[in-house]
Protein backbone atom coordinates (compact mmCIF):
# COMPACT_ATOMS: atom_id res chain seq x y z
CA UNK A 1 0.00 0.00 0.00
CA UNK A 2 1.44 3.36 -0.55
CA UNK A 3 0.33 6.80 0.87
CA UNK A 4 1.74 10.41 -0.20
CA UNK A 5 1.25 10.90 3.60
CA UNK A 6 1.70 8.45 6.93
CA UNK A 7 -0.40 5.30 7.75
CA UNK A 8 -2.05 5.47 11.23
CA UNK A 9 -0.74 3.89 13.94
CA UNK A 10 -3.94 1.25 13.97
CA UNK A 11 -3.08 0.43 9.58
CA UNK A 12 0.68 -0.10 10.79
CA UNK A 13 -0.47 -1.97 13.76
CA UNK A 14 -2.80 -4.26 11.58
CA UNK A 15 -0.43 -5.28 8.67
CA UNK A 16 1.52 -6.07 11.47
CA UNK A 17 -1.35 -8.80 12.61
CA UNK A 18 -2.49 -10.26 9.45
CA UNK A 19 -1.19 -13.41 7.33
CA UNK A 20 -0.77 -11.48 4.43
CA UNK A 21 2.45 -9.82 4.19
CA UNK A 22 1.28 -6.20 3.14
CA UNK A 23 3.92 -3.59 2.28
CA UNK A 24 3.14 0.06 3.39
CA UNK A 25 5.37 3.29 1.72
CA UNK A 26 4.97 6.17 2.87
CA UNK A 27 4.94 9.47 1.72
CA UNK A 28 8.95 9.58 2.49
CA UNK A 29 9.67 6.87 1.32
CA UNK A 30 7.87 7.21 -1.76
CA UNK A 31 9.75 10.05 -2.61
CA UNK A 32 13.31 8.46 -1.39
CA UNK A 33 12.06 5.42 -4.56
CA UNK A 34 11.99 8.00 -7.06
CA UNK A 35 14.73 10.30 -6.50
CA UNK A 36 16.65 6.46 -6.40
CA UNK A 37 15.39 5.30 -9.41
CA UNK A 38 14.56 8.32 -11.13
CA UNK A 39 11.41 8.22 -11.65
CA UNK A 40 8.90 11.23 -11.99
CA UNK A 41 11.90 13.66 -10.84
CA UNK A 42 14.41 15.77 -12.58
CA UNK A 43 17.96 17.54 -12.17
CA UNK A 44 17.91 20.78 -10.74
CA UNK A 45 21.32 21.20 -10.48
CA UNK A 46 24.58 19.08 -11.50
CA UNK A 47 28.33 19.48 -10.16
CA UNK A 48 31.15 18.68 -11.83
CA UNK A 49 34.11 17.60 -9.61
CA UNK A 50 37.51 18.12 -11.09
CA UNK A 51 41.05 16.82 -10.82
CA UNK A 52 44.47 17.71 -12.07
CA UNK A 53 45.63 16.06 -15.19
CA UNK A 54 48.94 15.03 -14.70
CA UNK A 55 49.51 14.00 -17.88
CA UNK A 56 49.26 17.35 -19.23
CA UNK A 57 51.94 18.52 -16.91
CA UNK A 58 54.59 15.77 -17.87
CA UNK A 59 57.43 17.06 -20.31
């Protein structure tokens, strides 16, 4: 089951109980799954990270 909010303490409490395995996501957690796997997000901003060459430095 997934929420864009939080499950009540008596839905977590009862998933808990049953024979069924049920799977709840939250609204955190749904939104930790697509910033992993990209889905349904985009890049605001990108860094590059840099290093010397040494190569270019060699005579």
């Amino acid at each position: 089951m997934i929420t864009t909010s939080q499950f009540s303490r008596g839905v977590i409490e009862y998933a808990d109980k049953i024979d069924k395995r049920i799977v709840l996501i939250n609204g955190q957690q749904l939104a930790e799954l697509m910033i992993d796997c990209g889905i349904g997000v985009s890049d605001v901003v990108t860094y590059s990270v840099k290093r010397v060459d040494q190569d270019y430095f060699e005579a």
